[in-house]
Protein backbone atom coordinates (compact mmCIF):
# COMPACT_ATOMS: atom_id res chain seq x y z
CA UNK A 1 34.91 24.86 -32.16
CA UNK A 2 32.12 26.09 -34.07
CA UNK A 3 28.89 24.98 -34.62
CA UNK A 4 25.42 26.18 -36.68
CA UNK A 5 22.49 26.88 -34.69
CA UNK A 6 20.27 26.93 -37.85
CA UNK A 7 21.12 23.54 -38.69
CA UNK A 8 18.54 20.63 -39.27
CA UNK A 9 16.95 20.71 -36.08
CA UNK A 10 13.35 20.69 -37.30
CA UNK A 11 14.13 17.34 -39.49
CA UNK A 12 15.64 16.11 -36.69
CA UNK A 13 12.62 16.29 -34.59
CA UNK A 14 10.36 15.05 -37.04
CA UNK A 15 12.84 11.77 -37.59
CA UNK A 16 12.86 11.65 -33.78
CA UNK A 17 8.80 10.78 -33.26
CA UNK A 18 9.50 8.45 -36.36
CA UNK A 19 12.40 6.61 -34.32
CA UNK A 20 10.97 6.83 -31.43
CA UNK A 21 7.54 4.84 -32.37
CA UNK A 22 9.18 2.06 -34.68
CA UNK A 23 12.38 1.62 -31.47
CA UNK A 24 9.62 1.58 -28.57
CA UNK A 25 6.44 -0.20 -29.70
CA UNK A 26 7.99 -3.42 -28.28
CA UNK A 27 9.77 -1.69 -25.03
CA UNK A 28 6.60 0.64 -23.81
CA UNK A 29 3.03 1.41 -25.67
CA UNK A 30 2.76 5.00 -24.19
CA UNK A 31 4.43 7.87 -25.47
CA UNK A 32 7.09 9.46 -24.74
CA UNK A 33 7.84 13.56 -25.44
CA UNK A 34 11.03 13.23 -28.00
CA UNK A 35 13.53 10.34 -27.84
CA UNK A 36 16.01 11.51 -30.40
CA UNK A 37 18.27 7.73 -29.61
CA UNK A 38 17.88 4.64 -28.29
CA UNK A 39 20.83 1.73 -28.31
CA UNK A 40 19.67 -1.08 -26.33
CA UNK A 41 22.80 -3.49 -27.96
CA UNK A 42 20.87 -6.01 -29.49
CA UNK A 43 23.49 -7.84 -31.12
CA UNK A 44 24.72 -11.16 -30.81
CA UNK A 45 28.55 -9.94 -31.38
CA UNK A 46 30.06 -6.63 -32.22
CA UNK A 47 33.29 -6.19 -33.79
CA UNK A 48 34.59 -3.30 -36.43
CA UNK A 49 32.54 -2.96 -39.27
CA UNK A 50 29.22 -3.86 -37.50
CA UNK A 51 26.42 -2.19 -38.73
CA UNK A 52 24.40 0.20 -35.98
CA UNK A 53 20.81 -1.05 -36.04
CA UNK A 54 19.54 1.22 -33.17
CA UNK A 55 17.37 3.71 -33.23
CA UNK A 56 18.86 7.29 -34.17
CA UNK A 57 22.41 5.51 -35.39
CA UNK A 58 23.66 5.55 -38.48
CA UNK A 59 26.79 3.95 -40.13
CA UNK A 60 29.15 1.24 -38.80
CA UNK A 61 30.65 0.16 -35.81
CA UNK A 62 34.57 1.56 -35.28
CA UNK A 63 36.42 -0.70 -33.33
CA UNK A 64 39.78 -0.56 -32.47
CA UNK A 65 39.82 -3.98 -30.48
CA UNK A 66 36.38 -6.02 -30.51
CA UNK A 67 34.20 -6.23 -27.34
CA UNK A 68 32.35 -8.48 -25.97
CA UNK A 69 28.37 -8.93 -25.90
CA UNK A 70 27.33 -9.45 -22.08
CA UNK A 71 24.02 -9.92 -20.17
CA UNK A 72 22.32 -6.35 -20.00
CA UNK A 73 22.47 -4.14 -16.77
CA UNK A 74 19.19 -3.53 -14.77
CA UNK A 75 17.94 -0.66 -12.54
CA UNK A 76 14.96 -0.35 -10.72
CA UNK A 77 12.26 1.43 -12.61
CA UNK A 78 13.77 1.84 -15.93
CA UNK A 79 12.75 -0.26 -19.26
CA UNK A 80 15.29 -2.61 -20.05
CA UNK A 81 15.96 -4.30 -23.06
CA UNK A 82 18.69 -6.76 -24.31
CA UNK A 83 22.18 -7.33 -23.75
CA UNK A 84 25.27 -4.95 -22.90
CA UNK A 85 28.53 -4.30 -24.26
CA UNK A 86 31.74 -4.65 -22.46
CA UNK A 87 34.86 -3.26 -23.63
CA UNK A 88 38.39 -4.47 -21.95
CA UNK A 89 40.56 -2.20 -24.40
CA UNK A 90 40.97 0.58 -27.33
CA UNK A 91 38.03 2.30 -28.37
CA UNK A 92 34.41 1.10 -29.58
CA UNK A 93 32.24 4.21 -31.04
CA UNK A 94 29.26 4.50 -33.76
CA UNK A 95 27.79 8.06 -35.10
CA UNK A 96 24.64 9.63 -34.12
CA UNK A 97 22.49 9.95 -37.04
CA UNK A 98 21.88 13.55 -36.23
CA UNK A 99 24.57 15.51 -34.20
CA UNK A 100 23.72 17.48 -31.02
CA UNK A 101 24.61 21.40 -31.31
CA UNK A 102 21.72 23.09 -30.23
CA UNK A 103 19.72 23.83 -26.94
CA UNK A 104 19.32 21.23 -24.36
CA UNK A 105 19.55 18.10 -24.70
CA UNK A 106 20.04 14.49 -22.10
CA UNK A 107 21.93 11.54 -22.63
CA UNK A 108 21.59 8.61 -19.92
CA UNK A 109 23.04 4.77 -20.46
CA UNK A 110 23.75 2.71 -17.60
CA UNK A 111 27.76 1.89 -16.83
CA UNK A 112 29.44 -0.13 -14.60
CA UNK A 113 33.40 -0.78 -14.59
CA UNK A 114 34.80 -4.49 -13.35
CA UNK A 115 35.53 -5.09 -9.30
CA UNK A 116 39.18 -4.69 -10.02
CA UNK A 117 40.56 -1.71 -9.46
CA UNK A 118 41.71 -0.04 -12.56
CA UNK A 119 44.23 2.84 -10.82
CA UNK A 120 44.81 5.58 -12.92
CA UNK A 121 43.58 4.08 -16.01
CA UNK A 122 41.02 6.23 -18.04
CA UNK A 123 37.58 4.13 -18.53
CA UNK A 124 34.73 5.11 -19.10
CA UNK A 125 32.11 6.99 -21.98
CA UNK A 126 32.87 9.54 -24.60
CA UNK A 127 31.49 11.48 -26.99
CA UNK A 128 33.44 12.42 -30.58
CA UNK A 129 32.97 15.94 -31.88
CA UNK A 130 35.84 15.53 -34.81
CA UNK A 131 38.55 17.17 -31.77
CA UNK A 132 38.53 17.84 -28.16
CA UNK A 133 35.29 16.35 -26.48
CA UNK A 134 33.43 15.24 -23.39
CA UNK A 135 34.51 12.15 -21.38
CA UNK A 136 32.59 10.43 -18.40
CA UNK A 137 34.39 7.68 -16.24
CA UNK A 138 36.45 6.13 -13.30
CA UNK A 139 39.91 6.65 -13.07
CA UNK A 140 40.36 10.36 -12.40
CA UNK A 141 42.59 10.51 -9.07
CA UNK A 142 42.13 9.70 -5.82
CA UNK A 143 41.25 5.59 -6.53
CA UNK A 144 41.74 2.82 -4.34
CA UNK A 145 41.23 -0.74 -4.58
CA UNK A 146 37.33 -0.77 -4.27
CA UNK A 147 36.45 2.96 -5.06
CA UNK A 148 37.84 5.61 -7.31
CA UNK A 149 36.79 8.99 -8.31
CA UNK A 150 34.10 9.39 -11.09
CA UNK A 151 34.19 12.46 -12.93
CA UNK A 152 34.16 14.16 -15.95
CA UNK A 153 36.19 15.65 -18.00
CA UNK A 154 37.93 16.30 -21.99
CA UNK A 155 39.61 14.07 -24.33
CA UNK A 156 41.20 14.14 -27.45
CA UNK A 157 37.97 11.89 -29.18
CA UNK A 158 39.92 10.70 -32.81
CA UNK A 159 41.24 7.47 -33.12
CA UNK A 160 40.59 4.35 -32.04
CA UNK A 161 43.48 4.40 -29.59
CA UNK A 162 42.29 5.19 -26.05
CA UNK A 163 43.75 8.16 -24.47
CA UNK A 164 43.89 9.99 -21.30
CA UNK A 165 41.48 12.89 -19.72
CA UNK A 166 41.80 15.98 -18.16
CA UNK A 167 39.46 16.82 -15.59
CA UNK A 168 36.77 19.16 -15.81
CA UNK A 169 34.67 18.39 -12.58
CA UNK A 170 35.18 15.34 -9.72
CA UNK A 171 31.66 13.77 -9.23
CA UNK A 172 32.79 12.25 -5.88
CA UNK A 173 34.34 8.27 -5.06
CA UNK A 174 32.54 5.27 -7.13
CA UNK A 175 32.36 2.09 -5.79
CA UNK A 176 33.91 -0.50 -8.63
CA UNK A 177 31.73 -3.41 -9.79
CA UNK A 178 28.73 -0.87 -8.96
CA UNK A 179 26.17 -0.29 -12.09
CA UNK A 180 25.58 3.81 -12.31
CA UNK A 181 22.56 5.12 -13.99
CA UNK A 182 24.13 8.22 -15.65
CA UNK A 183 22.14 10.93 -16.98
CA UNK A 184 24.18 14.01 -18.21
CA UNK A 185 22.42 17.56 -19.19
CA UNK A 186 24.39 20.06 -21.82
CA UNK A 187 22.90 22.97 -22.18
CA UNK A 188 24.39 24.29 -25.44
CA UNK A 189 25.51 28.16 -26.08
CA UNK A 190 25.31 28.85 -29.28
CA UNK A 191 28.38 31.03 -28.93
CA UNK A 192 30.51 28.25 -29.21
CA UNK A 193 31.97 28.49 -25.65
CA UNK A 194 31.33 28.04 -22.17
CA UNK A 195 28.37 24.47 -22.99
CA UNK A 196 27.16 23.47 -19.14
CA UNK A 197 27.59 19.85 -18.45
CA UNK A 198 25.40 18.72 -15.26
CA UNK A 199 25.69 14.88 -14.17
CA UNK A 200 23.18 13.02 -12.20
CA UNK A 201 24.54 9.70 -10.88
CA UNK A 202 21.54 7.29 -9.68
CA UNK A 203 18.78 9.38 -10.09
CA UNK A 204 14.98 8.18 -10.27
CA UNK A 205 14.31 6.32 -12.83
CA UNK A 206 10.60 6.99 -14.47
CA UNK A 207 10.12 9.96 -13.51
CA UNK A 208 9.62 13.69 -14.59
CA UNK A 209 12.56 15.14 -12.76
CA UNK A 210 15.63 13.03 -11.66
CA UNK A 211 14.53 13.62 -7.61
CA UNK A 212 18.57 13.65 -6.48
CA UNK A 213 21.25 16.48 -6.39
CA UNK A 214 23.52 16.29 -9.11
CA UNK A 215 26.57 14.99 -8.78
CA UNK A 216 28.66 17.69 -9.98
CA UNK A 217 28.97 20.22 -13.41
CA UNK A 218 31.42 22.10 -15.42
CA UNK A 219 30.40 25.33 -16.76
CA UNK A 220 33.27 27.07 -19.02
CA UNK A 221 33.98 23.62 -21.53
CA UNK A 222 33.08 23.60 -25.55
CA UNK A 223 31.27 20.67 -26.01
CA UNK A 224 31.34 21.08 -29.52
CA UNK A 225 28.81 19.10 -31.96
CA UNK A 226 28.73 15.24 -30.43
CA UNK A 227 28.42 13.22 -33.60
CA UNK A 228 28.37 9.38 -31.25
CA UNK A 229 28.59 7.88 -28.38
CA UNK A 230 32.23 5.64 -27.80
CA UNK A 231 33.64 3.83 -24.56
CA UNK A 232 37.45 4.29 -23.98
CA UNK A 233 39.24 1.97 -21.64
CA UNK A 234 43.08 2.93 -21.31
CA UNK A 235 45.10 0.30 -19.83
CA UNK A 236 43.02 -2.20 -17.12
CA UNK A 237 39.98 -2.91 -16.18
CA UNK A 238 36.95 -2.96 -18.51
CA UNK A 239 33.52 -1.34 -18.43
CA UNK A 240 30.02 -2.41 -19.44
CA UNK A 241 27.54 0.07 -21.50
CA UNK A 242 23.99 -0.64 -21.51
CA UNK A 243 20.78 1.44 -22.63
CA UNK A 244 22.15 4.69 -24.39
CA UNK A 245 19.21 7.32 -24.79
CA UNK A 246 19.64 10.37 -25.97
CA UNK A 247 16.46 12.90 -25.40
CA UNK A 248 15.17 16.63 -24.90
CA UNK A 249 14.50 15.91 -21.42
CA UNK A 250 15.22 13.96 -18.39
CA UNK A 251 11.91 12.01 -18.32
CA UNK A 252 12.80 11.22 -22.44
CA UNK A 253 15.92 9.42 -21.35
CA UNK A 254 14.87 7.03 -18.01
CA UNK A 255 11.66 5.40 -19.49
CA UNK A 256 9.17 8.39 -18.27
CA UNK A 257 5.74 7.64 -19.21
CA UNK A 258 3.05 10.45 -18.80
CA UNK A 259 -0.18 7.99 -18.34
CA UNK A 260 -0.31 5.10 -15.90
CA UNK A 261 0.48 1.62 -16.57
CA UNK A 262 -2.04 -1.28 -18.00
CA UNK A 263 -4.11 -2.73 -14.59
CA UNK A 264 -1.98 -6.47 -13.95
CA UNK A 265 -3.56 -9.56 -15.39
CA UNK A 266 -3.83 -12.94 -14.24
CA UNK A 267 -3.85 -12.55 -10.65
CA UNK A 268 -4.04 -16.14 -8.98
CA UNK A 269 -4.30 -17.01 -4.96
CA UNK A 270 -3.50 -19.86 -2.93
CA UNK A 271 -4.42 -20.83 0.35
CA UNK A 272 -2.17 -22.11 2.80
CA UNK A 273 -2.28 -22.15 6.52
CA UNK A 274 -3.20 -18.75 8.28
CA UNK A 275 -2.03 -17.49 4.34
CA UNK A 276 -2.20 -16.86 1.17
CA UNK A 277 -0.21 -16.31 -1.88
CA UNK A 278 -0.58 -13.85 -4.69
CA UNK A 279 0.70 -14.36 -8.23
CA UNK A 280 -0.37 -12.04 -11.30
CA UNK A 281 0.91 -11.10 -14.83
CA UNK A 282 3.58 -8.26 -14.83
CA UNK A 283 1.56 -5.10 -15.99
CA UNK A 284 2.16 -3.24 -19.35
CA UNK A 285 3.47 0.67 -19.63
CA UNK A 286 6.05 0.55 -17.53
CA UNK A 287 5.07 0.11 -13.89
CA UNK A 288 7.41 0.73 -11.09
CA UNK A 289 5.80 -1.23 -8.33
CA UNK A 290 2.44 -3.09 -7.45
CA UNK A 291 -0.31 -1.89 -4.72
CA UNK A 292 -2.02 -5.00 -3.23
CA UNK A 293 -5.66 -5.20 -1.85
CA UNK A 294 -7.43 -6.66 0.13
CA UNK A 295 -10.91 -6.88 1.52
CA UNK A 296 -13.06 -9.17 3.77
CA UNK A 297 -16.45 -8.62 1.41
CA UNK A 298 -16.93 -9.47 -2.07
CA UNK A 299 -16.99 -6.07 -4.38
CA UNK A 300 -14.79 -4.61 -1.63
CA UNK A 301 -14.19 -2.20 -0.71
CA UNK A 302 -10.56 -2.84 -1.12
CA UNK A 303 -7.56 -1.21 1.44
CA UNK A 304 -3.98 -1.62 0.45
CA UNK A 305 -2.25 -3.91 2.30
CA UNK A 306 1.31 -3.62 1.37
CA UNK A 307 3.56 -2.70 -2.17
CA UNK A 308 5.44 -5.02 -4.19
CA UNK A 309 8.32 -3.56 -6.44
CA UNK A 310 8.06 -3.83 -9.95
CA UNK A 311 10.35 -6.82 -10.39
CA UNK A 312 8.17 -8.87 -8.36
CA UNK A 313 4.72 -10.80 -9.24
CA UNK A 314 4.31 -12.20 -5.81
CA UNK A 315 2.80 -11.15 -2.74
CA UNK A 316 2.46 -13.68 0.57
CA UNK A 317 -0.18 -12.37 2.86
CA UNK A 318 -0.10 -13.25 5.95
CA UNK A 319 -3.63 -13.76 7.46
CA UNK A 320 -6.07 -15.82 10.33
CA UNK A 321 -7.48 -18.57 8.26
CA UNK A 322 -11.23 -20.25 8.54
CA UNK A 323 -12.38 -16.39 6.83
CA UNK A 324 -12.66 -16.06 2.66
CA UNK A 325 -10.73 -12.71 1.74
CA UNK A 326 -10.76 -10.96 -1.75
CA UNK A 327 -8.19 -9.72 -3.61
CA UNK A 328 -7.59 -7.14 -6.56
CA UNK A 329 -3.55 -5.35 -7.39
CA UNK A 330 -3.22 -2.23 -9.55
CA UNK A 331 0.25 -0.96 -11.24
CA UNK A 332 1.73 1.96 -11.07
CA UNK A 333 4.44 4.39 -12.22
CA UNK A 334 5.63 8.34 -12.15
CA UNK A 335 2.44 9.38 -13.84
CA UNK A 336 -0.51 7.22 -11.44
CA UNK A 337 -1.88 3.85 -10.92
CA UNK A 338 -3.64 1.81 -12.79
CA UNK A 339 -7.30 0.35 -12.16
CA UNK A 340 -7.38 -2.81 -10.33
CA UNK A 341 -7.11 -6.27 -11.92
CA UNK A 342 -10.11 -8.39 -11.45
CA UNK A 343 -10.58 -9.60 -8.08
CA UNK A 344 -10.03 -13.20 -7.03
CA UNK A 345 -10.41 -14.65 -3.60
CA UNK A 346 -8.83 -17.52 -1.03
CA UNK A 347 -10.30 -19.10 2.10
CA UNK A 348 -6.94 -19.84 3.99
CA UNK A 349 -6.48 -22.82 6.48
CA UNK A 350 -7.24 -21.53 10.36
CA UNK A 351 -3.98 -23.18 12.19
CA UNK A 352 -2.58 -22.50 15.57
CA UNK A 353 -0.24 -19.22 15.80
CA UNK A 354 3.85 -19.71 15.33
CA UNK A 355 5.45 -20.68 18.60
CA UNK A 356 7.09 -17.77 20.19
CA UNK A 357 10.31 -16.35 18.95
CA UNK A 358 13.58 -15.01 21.15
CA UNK A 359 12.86 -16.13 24.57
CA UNK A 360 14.79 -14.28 27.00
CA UNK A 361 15.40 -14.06 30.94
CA UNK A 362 16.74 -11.93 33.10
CA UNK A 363 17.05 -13.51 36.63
CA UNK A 364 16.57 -11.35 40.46
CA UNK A 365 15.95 -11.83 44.12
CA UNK A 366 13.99 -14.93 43.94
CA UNK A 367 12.35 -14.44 40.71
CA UNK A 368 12.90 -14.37 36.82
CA UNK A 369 11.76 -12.17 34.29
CA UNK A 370 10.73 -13.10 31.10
CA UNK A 371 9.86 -11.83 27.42
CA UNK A 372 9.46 -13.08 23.54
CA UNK A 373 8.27 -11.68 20.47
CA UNK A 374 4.81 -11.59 19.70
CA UNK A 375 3.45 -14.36 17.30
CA UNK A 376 0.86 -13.87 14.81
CA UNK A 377 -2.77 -14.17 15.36
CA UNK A 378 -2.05 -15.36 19.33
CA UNK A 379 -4.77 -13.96 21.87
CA UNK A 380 -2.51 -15.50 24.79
CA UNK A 381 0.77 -16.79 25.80
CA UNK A 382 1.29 -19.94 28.19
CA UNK A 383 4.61 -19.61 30.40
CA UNK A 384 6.02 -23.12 31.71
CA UNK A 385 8.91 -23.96 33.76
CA UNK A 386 11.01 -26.80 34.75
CA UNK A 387 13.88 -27.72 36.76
CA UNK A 388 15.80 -29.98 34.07
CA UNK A 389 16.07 -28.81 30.42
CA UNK A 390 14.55 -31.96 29.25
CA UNK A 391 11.59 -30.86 30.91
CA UNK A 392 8.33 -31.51 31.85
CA UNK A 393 7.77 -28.31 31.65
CA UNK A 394 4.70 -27.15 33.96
CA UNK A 395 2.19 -24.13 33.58
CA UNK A 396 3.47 -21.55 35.93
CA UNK A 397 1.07 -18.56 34.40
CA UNK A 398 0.01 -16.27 31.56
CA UNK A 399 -0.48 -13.36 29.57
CA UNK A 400 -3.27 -12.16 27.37
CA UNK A 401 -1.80 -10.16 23.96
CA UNK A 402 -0.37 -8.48 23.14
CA UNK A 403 1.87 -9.03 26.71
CA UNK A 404 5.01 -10.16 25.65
CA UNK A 405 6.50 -9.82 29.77
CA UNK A 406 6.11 -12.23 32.73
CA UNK A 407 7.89 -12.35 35.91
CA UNK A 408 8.15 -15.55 37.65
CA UNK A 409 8.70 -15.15 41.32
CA UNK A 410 6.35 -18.43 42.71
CA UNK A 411 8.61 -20.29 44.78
CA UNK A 412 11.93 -19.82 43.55
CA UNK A 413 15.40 -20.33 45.14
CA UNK A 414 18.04 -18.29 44.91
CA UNK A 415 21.06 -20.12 42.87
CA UNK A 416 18.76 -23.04 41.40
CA UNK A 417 18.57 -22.77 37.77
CA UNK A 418 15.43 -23.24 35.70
CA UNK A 419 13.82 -23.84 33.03
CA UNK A 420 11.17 -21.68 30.73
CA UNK A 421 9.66 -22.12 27.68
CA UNK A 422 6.46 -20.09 26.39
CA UNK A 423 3.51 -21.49 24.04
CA UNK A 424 1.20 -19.00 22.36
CA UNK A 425 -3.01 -19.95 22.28
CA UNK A 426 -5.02 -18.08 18.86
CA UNK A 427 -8.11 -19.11 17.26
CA UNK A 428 -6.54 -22.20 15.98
CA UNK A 429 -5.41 -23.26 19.13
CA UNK A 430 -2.01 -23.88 21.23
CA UNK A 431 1.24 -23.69 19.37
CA UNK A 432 4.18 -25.56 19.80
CA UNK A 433 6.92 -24.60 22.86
CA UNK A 434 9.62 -21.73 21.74
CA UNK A 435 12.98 -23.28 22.44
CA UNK A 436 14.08 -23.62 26.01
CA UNK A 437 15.90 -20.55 27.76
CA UNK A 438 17.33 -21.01 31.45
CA UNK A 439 17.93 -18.45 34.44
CA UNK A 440 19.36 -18.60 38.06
CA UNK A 441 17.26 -16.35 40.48
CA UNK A 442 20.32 -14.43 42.89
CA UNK A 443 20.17 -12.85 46.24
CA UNK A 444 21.87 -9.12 46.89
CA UNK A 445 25.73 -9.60 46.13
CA UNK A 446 27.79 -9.38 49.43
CA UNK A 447 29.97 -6.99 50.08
CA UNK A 448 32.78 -6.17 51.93
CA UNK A 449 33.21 -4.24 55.54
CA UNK A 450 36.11 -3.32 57.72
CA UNK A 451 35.13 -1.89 61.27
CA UNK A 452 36.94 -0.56 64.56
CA UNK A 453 36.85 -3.86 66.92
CA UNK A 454 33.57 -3.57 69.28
CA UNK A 455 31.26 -1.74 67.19
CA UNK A 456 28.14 -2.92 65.48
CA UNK A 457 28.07 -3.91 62.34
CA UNK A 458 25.34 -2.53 60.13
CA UNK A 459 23.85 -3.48 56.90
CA UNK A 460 20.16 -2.96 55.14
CA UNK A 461 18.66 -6.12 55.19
CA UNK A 462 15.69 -7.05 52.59
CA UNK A 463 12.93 -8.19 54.19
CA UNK A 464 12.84 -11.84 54.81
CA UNK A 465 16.27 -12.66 53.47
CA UNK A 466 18.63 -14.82 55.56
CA UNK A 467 22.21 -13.30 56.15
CA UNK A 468 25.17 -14.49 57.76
CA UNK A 469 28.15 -12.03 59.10
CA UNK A 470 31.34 -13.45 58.69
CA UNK A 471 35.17 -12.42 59.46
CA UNK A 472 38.66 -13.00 59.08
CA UNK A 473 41.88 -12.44 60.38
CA UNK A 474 43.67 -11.08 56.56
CA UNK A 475 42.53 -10.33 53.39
CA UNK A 476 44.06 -12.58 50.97
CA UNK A 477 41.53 -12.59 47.73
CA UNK A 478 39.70 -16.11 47.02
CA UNK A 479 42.13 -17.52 49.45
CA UNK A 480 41.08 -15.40 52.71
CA UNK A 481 39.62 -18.09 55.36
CA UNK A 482 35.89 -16.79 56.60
CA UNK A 483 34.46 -17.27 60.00
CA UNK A 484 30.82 -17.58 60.74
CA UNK A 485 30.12 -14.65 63.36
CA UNK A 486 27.29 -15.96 65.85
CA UNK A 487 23.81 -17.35 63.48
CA UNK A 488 22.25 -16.30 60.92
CA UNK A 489 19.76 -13.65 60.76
CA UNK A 490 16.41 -12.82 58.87
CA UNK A 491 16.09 -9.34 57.52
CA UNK A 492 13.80 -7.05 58.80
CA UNK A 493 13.30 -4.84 55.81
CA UNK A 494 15.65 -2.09 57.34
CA UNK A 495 18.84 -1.70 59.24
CA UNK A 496 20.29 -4.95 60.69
CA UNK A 497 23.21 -4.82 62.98
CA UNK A 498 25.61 -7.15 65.03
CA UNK A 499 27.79 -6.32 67.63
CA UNK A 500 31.53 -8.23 67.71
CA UNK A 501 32.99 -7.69 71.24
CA UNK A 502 35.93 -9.97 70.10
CA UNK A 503 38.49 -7.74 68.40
CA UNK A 504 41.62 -8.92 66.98
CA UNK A 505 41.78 -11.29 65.02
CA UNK A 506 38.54 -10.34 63.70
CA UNK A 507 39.94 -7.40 61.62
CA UNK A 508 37.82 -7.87 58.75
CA UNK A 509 34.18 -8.98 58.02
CA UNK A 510 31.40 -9.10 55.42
CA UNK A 511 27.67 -10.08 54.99
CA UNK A 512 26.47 -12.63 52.61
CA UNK A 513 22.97 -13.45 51.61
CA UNK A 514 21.66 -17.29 51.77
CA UNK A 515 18.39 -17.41 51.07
């Protein structure tokens, strides 16, 4: 397929900065280097005949079935604007109002196909070139019911029947119902042959560079001269296509702005209870996310004290009330941040800390261990106990923060179960109990001994522990009938032994721990 390398490329650029300020004055107020096409879909329905009202498209809409106008498709840090068009069938294409023959050029939109799965069906984006031309989509084998293979690859692009593809390059398994930034590179040869397609799926948005690996890339294919942009859906399933750009470079198609945004406006706080809650106007030119402030004098100066994304206006900051803070939050994007808003300030209420969180025990020898999550603002943590869940629940000790352990081991009894629940003391005073958590201290498990009649039988005893030897004539699990051998005995904190003169029926014995 041929093309002409000394076509109208210098008119083209010059009706590109002309597009690109009257199609962007409402979306962004910085510049960007050379957006050749911009389709955002602003229209309330679309069927054959429509005329194209976006920026860099000429003519009218061909439609071989009519789509449907949708909500639009987001993705974090790219401009937005407008609805989407889903197509469930045929083919839906408009012209470019200058073709792309020459050098490099970028096209990104933003494409998602429905949760079904759509088999071996062809769906996805083309672009004519009068004959054989580029196709990007789902349906290219292996699929599944929730993932099938993205790729790229030709089509016949005449008609408004939809057609098959053959492969050119597998970009890897999709996940259905997922919305795709796309952004595609062809680097034209002015030869005719051997055009390099290079796909980027979910790459940064905003930015200079698209800061992933690409996907995948075919090097040998004639692109041939695109003259629009069509989806193709062959059989079922449908797709949605939202935010077609066509540019010179990556940062011309994904919003890229090359000064930082507009500082945010209208930032309010309100004080609440060891808090306070941040509200401000979204910031022009095209921020990506939010740095908040803070500072404990007035005129700062300010540290950052955490990041909201660029979706959000709201920021809750948690913080010991009874003290006046000040506030400022700056914008900012791929090229900086902005200066800060102007600052505003809340004196939150000083409460009590949050009662302690995941109360846990682990029980031992006479004693219980205990931890919890720290709470906010808490200097010290009160550990009660009780012998009935109900409670009352008495002071047994405490920690000073930021302790979050405590073993109990006054007084307990080995297989009584008790009660714990932990308070934590701040500035503003006790908080409430955490919820109750129980624990049964135990002694060393027994275990099991069979000896020649007449010899001693040994065991390590704990120090101060009561034991008691037992025996029996058979071993018959739970069901075995266990003699007391002689009184119990208090460990010495080494080896205990008894002697058993007796013989049979005493054939087997073991040592069990009382106290």
């Amino acid at each position: 397929m041929s093309r002409h390398p000394s076509s109208t490329n210098g008119r083209v650029g010059h009706l590109a900065i002309a597009l690109m300020v009257v199609a962007f004055a409402a979306l962004s107020n910085l510049c960007h280097a050379s957006l050749n096409a911009y389709e955002p879909f602003n229209y309330s329905s679309l069927a054959n005949g429509t005329n194209a009202t976006a920026a860099g498209f000429t003519g009218q809409w061909t439609c071989g079935s009519t789509p449907s106008v949708v909500s639009g498709l987001t993705y974090t840090g790219l401009p937005v604007a407008d609805s989407a068009l889903s197509s469930g069938s045929a083919r839906q294409f408009v012209s470019l109002a200058n073709s792309l023959s020459t050098g490099t050029k970028w096209i990104s939109f933003l494409f998602k196909t429905s949760a079904a799965d759509p088999g071996a069906n062809i769906n996805g984006v083309y672009f004519p070139n009068g004959g054989t031309g580029l196709w990007f989509g789902f349906g290219l084998s292996p699929y599944s019911p929730t993932q099938g293979q993205l790729g790229i690859g030709s089509m016949n692009t005449a008609g408004t029947a939809a057609l098959g593809a053959a492969s050119l390059a597998q970009l890897g398994l999709g996940t259905y119902g997922t919305t795709y930034l796309v952004a595609i590179q062809i680097q034209f040869n002015t030869s005719g042959t051997n055009d390099t397609v290079t796909v980027y799926l979910n790459p940064v948005a905003n930015q200079a560079t698209p800061g992933v690996a690409a996907a995948g890339s075919a090097a040998a294919f004639d692109v041939g001269t695109i003259t629009g942009v069509g989806l193709n859906v062959q059989g079922a399933g449908s797709i949605m296509v939202d935010e077609i750009r066509v540019g010179d470079t990556y940062g011309d198609v994904v919003g890229y702005v090359n000064i930082p945004p507009n500082a945010p406006t209208g930032l309010n706080a309100t004080s609440g209870t060891n808090l306070v809650s941040l509200s401000w106007t979204a910031a022009t030119g095209s921020p990506t996310g939010y740095n908040v402030k803070r500072s404990t004098v007035t005129g700062g100066p300010y540290t950052n004290i955490g990041i909201a994304a660029a979706s959000s206006v709201n920021y809750n900051d948690s913080v010991l009330g009874g003290q006046t803070y000040y506030y400022v939050v700056s914008a900012v994007n791929g090229a900086g941040e902005s200066t800060d808003s102007l600052p505003v300030s809340a004196t939150p209420i000083l409460g009590s800390p949050a009662a302690p969180a995941g109360l846990a025990t682990t029980a031992g020898n006479a004693q219980v261990t205990l931890s919890w999550a720290a709470s906010p603002f808490a200097t010290s943590y009160t550990v009660k106990r009780a012998t009935v869940f109900a409670g009352p629940y008495s002071p047994v000790g405490a920690t000073t923060a930021p302790t979050v352990t405590y073993i109990d081991s006054s007084g307990l009894n080995n297989g009584t179960t008790y009660y714990y629940v932990v308070s934590a003391t701040g500035a503003g005073g006790p908080s409430a109990d955490s919820s109750p958590v129980s624990a049964t201290p135990v002694g060393p498990l027994p275990f099991f001994i069979s000896i020649t009649p007449g010899v001693n039988i040994t065991w390590f005893a704990s120090n101060g522990v009561t034991y008691q030897v037992q025996w029996a004539s058979a071993l018959s699990g739970p069901n075995a009938i266990w003699n007391n051998l002689g009184g119990a005995i208090t460990g010495n904190g080494s080896t205990n032994s008894v002697f058993d003169p007796v013989g049979t029926p005493h054939n087997f014995f073991h040592v069990l721990s009382i106290q």
